[in-house]
C-alpha atoms as a PDB file:
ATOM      1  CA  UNK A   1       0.000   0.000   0.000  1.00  0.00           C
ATOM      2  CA  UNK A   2       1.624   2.879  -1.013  1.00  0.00           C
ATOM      3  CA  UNK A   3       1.405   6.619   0.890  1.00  0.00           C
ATOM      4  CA  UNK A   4      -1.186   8.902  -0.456  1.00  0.00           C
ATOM      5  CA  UNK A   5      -1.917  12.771  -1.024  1.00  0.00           C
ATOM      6  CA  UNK A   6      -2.012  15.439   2.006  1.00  0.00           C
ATOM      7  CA  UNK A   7      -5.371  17.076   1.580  1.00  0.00           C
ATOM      8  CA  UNK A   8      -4.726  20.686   3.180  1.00  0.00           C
ATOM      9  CA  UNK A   9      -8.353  23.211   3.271  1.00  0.00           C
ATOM     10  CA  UNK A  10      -7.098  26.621   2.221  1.00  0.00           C
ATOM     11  CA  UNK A  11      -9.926  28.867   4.092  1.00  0.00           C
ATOM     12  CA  UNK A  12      -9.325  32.244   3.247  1.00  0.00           C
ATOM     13  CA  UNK A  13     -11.839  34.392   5.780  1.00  0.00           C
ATOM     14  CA  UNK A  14     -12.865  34.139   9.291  1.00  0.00           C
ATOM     15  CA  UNK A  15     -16.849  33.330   7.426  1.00  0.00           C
ATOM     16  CA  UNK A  16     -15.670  29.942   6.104  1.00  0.00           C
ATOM     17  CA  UNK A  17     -14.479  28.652   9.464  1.00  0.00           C
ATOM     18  CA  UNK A  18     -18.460  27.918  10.412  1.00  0.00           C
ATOM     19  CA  UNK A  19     -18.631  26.556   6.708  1.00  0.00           C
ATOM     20  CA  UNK A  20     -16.029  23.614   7.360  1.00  0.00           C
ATOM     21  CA  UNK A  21     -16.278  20.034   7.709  1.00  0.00           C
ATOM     22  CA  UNK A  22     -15.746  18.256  11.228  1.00  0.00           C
ATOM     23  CA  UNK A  23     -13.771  15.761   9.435  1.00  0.00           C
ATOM     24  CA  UNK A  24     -10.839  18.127   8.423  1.00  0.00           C
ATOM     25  CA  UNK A  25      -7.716  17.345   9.874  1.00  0.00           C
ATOM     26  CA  UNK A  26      -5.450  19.612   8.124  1.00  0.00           C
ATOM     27  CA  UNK A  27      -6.172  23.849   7.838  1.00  0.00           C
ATOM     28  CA  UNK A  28      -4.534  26.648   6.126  1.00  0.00           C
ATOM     29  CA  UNK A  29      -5.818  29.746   7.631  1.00  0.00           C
ATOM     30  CA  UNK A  30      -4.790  32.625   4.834  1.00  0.00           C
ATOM     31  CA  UNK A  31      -5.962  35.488   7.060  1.00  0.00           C
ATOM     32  CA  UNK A  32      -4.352  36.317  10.312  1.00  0.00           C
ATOM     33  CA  UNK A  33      -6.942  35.193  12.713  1.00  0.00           C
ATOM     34  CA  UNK A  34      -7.615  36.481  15.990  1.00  0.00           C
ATOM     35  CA  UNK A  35      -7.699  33.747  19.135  1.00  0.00           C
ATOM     36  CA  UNK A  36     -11.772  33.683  18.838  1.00  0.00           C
ATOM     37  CA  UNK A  37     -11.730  32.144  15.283  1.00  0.00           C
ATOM     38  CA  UNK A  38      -8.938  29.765  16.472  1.00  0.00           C
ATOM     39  CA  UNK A  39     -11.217  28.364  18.814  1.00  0.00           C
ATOM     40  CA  UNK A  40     -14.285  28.541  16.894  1.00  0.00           C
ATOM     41  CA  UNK A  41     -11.750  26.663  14.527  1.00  0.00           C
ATOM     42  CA  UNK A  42     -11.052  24.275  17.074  1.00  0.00           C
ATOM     43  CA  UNK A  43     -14.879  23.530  17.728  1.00  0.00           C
ATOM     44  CA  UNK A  44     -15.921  23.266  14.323  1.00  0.00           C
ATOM     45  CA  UNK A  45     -13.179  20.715  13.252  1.00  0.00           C
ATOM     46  CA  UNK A  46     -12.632  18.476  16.576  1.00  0.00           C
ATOM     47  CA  UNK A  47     -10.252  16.383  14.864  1.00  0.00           C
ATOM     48  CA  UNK A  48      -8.029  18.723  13.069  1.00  0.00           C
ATOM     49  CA  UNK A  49      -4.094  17.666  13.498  1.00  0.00           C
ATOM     50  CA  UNK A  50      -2.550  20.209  11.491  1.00  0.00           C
ATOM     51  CA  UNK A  51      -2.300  24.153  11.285  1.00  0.00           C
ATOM     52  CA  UNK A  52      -0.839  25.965   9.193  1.00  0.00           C
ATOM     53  CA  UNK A  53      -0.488  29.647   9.170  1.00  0.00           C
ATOM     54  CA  UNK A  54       1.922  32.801   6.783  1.00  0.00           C
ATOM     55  CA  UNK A  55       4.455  33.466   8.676  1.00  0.00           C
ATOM     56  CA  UNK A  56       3.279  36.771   9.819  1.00  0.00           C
ATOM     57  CA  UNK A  57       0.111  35.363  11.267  1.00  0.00           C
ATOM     58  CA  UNK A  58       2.418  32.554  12.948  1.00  0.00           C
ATOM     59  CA  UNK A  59       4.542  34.655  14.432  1.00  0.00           C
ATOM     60  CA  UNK A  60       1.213  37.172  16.075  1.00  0.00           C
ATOM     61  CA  UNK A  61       0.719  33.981  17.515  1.00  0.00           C
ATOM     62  CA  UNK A  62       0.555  34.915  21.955  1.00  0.00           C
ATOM     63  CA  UNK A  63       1.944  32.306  23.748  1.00  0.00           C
ATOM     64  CA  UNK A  64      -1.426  31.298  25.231  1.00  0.00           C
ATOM     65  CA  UNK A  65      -2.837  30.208  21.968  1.00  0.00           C
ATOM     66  CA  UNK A  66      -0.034  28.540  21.005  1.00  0.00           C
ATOM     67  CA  UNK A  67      -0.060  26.365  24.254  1.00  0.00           C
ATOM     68  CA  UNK A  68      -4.341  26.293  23.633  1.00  0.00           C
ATOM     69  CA  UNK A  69      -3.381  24.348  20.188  1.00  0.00           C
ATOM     70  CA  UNK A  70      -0.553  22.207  21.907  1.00  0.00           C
ATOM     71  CA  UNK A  71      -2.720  21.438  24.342  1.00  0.00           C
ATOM     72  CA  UNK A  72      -5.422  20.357  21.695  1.00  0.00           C
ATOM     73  CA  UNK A  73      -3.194  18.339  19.701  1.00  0.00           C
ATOM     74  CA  UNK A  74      -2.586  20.518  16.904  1.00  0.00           C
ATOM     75  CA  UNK A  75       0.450  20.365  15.541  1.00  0.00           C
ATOM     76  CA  UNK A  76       1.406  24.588  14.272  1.00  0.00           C
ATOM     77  CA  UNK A  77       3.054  24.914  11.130  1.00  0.00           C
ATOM     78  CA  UNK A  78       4.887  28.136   9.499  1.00  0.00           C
ATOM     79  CA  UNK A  79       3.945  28.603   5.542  1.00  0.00           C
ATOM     80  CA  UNK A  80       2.145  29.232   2.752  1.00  0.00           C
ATOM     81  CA  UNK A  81       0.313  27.219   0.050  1.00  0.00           C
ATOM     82  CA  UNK A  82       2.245  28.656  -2.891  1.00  0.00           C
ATOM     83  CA  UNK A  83       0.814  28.361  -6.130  1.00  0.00           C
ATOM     84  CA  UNK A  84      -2.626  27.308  -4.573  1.00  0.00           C
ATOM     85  CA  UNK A  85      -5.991  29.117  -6.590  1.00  0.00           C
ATOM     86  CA  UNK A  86      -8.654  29.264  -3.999  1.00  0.00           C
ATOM     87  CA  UNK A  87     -11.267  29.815  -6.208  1.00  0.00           C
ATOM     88  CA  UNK A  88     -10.331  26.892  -8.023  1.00  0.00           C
ATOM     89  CA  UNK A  89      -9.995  23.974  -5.045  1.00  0.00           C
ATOM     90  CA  UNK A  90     -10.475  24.716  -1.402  1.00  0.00           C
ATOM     91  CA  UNK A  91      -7.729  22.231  -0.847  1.00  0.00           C
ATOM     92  CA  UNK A  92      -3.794  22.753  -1.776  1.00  0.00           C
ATOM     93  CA  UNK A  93      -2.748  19.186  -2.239  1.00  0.00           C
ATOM     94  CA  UNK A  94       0.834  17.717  -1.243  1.00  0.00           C
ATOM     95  CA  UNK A  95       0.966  14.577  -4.037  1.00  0.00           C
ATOM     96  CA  UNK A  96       2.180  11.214  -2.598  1.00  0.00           C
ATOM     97  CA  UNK A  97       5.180  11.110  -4.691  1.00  0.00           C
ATOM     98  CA  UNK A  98       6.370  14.288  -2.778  1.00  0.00           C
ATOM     99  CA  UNK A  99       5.494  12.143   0.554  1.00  0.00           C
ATOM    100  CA  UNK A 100       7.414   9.394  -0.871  1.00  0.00           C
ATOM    101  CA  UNK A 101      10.440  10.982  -1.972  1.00  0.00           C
ATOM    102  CA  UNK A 102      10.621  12.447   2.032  1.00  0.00           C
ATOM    103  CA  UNK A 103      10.082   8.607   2.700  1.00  0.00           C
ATOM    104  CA  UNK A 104      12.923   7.903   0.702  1.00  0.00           C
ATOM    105  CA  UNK A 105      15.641  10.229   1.760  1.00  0.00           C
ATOM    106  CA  UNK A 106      14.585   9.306   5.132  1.00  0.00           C
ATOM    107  CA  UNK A 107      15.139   5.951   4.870  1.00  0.00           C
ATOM    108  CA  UNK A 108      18.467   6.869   3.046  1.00  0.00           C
ATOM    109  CA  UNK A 109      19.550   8.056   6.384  1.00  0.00           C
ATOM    110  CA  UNK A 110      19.454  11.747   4.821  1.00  0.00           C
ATOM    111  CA  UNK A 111      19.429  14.780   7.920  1.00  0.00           C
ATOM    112  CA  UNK A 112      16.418  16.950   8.343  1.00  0.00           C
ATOM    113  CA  UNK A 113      18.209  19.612   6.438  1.00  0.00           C
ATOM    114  CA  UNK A 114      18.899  18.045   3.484  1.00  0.00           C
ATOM    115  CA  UNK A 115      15.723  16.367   3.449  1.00  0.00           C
ATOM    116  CA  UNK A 116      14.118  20.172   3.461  1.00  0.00           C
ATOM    117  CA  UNK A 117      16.558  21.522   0.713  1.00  0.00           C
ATOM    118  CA  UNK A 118      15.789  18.599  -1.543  1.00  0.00           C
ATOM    119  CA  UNK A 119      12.025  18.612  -0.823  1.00  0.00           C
ATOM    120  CA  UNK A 120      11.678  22.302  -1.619  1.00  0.00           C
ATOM    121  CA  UNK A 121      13.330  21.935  -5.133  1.00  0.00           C
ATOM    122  CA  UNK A 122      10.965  19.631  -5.979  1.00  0.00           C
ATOM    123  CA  UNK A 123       7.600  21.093  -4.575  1.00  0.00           C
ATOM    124  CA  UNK A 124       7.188  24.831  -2.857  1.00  0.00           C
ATOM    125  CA  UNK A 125       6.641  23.292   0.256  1.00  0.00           C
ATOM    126  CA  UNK A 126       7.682  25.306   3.846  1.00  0.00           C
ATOM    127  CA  UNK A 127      10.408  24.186   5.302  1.00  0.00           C
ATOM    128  CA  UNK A 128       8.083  23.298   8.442  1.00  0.00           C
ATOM    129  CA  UNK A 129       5.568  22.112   6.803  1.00  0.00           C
ATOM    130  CA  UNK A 130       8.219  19.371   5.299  1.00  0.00           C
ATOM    131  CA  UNK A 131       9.669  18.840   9.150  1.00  0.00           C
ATOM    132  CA  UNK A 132       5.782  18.233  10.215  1.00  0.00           C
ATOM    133  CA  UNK A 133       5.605  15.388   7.476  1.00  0.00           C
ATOM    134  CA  UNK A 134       8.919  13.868   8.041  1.00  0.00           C
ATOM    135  CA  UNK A 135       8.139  13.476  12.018  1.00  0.00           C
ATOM    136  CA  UNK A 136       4.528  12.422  11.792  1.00  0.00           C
ATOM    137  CA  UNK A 137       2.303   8.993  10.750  1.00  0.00           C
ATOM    138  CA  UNK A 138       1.857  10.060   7.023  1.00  0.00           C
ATOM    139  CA  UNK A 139       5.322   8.271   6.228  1.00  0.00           C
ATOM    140  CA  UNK A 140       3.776   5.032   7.141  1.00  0.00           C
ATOM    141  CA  UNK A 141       1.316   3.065   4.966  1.00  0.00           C
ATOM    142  CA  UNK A 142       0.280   0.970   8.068  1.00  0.00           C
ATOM    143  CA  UNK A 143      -3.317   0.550   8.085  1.00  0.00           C
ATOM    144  CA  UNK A 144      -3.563   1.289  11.617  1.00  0.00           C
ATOM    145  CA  UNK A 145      -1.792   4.138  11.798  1.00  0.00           C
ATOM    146  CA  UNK A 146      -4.293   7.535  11.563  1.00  0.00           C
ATOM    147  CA  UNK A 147      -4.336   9.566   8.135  1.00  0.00           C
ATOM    148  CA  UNK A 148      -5.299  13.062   7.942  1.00  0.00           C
ATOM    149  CA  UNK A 149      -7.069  13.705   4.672  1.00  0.00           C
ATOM    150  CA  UNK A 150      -5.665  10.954   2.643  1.00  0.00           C
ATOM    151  CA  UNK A 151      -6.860  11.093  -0.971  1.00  0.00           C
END
Protein backbone atom coordinates (compact mmCIF):
# COMPACT_ATOMS: atom_id res chain seq x y z
CA UNK A 1 0.00 0.00 0.00
CA UNK A 2 1.62 2.88 -1.01
CA UNK A 3 1.40 6.62 0.89
CA UNK A 4 -1.19 8.90 -0.46
CA UNK A 5 -1.92 12.77 -1.02
CA UNK A 6 -2.01 15.44 2.01
CA UNK A 7 -5.37 17.08 1.58
CA UNK A 8 -4.73 20.69 3.18
CA UNK A 9 -8.35 23.21 3.27
CA UNK A 10 -7.10 26.62 2.22
CA UNK A 11 -9.93 28.87 4.09
CA UNK A 12 -9.33 32.24 3.25
CA UNK A 13 -11.84 34.39 5.78
CA UNK A 14 -12.86 34.14 9.29
CA UNK A 15 -16.85 33.33 7.43
CA UNK A 16 -15.67 29.94 6.10
CA UNK A 17 -14.48 28.65 9.46
CA UNK A 18 -18.46 27.92 10.41
CA UNK A 19 -18.63 26.56 6.71
CA UNK A 20 -16.03 23.61 7.36
CA UNK A 21 -16.28 20.03 7.71
CA UNK A 22 -15.75 18.26 11.23
CA UNK A 23 -13.77 15.76 9.43
CA UNK A 24 -10.84 18.13 8.42
CA UNK A 25 -7.72 17.34 9.87
CA UNK A 26 -5.45 19.61 8.12
CA UNK A 27 -6.17 23.85 7.84
CA UNK A 28 -4.53 26.65 6.13
CA UNK A 29 -5.82 29.75 7.63
CA UNK A 30 -4.79 32.63 4.83
CA UNK A 31 -5.96 35.49 7.06
CA UNK A 32 -4.35 36.32 10.31
CA UNK A 33 -6.94 35.19 12.71
CA UNK A 34 -7.62 36.48 15.99
CA UNK A 35 -7.70 33.75 19.14
CA UNK A 36 -11.77 33.68 18.84
CA UNK A 37 -11.73 32.14 15.28
CA UNK A 38 -8.94 29.77 16.47
CA UNK A 39 -11.22 28.36 18.81
CA UNK A 40 -14.28 28.54 16.89
CA UNK A 41 -11.75 26.66 14.53
CA UNK A 42 -11.05 24.27 17.07
CA UNK A 43 -14.88 23.53 17.73
CA UNK A 44 -15.92 23.27 14.32
CA UNK A 45 -13.18 20.72 13.25
CA UNK A 46 -12.63 18.48 16.58
CA UNK A 47 -10.25 16.38 14.86
CA UNK A 48 -8.03 18.72 13.07
CA UNK A 49 -4.09 17.67 13.50
CA UNK A 50 -2.55 20.21 11.49
CA UNK A 51 -2.30 24.15 11.29
CA UNK A 52 -0.84 25.97 9.19
CA UNK A 53 -0.49 29.65 9.17
CA UNK A 54 1.92 32.80 6.78
CA UNK A 55 4.45 33.47 8.68
CA UNK A 56 3.28 36.77 9.82
CA UNK A 57 0.11 35.36 11.27
CA UNK A 58 2.42 32.55 12.95
CA UNK A 59 4.54 34.65 14.43
CA UNK A 60 1.21 37.17 16.07
CA UNK A 61 0.72 33.98 17.51
CA UNK A 62 0.56 34.92 21.95
CA UNK A 63 1.94 32.31 23.75
CA UNK A 64 -1.43 31.30 25.23
CA UNK A 65 -2.84 30.21 21.97
CA UNK A 66 -0.03 28.54 21.00
CA UNK A 67 -0.06 26.37 24.25
CA UNK A 68 -4.34 26.29 23.63
CA UNK A 69 -3.38 24.35 20.19
CA UNK A 70 -0.55 22.21 21.91
CA UNK A 71 -2.72 21.44 24.34
CA UNK A 72 -5.42 20.36 21.70
CA UNK A 73 -3.19 18.34 19.70
CA UNK A 74 -2.59 20.52 16.90
CA UNK A 75 0.45 20.36 15.54
CA UNK A 76 1.41 24.59 14.27
CA UNK A 77 3.05 24.91 11.13
CA UNK A 78 4.89 28.14 9.50
CA UNK A 79 3.95 28.60 5.54
CA UNK A 80 2.14 29.23 2.75
CA UNK A 81 0.31 27.22 0.05
CA UNK A 82 2.24 28.66 -2.89
CA UNK A 83 0.81 28.36 -6.13
CA UNK A 84 -2.63 27.31 -4.57
CA UNK A 85 -5.99 29.12 -6.59
CA UNK A 86 -8.65 29.26 -4.00
CA UNK A 87 -11.27 29.82 -6.21
CA UNK A 88 -10.33 26.89 -8.02
CA UNK A 89 -9.99 23.97 -5.04
CA UNK A 90 -10.47 24.72 -1.40
CA UNK A 91 -7.73 22.23 -0.85
CA UNK A 92 -3.79 22.75 -1.78
CA UNK A 93 -2.75 19.19 -2.24
CA UNK A 94 0.83 17.72 -1.24
CA UNK A 95 0.97 14.58 -4.04
CA UNK A 96 2.18 11.21 -2.60
CA UNK A 97 5.18 11.11 -4.69
CA UNK A 98 6.37 14.29 -2.78
CA UNK A 99 5.49 12.14 0.55
CA UNK A 100 7.41 9.39 -0.87
CA UNK A 101 10.44 10.98 -1.97
CA UNK A 102 10.62 12.45 2.03
CA UNK A 103 10.08 8.61 2.70
CA UNK A 104 12.92 7.90 0.70
CA UNK A 105 15.64 10.23 1.76
CA UNK A 106 14.59 9.31 5.13
CA UNK A 107 15.14 5.95 4.87
CA UNK A 108 18.47 6.87 3.05
CA UNK A 109 19.55 8.06 6.38
CA UNK A 110 19.45 11.75 4.82
CA UNK A 111 19.43 14.78 7.92
CA UNK A 112 16.42 16.95 8.34
CA UNK A 113 18.21 19.61 6.44
CA UNK A 114 18.90 18.04 3.48
CA UNK A 115 15.72 16.37 3.45
CA UNK A 116 14.12 20.17 3.46
CA UNK A 117 16.56 21.52 0.71
CA UNK A 118 15.79 18.60 -1.54
CA UNK A 119 12.03 18.61 -0.82
CA UNK A 120 11.68 22.30 -1.62
CA UNK A 121 13.33 21.94 -5.13
CA UNK A 122 10.96 19.63 -5.98
CA UNK A 123 7.60 21.09 -4.58
CA UNK A 124 7.19 24.83 -2.86
CA UNK A 125 6.64 23.29 0.26
CA UNK A 126 7.68 25.31 3.85
CA UNK A 127 10.41 24.19 5.30
CA UNK A 128 8.08 23.30 8.44
CA UNK A 129 5.57 22.11 6.80
CA UNK A 130 8.22 19.37 5.30
CA UNK A 131 9.67 18.84 9.15
CA UNK A 132 5.78 18.23 10.21
CA UNK A 133 5.60 15.39 7.48
CA UNK A 134 8.92 13.87 8.04
CA UNK A 135 8.14 13.48 12.02
CA UNK A 136 4.53 12.42 11.79
CA UNK A 137 2.30 8.99 10.75
CA UNK A 138 1.86 10.06 7.02
CA UNK A 139 5.32 8.27 6.23
CA UNK A 140 3.78 5.03 7.14
CA UNK A 141 1.32 3.07 4.97
CA UNK A 142 0.28 0.97 8.07
CA UNK A 143 -3.32 0.55 8.08
CA UNK A 144 -3.56 1.29 11.62
CA UNK A 145 -1.79 4.14 11.80
CA UNK A 146 -4.29 7.54 11.56
CA UNK A 147 -4.34 9.57 8.13
CA UNK A 148 -5.30 13.06 7.94
CA UNK A 149 -7.07 13.71 4.67
CA UNK A 150 -5.67 10.95 2.64
CA UNK A 151 -6.86 11.09 -0.97
Amino acid sequence: MGLGSVRIRVVTSRDEISSLGAEEKAVHLAFRPSDRDLFSLVKTCPGIELLQLPASSYEGLSKFIRMYLASSGIHLVKGDVSGHWHDLNNYFVIPAYVLEKINELKVQGRTDEEIIGEITHIRKISPDMILHLLHSSFLTSSPEQPRMNKI
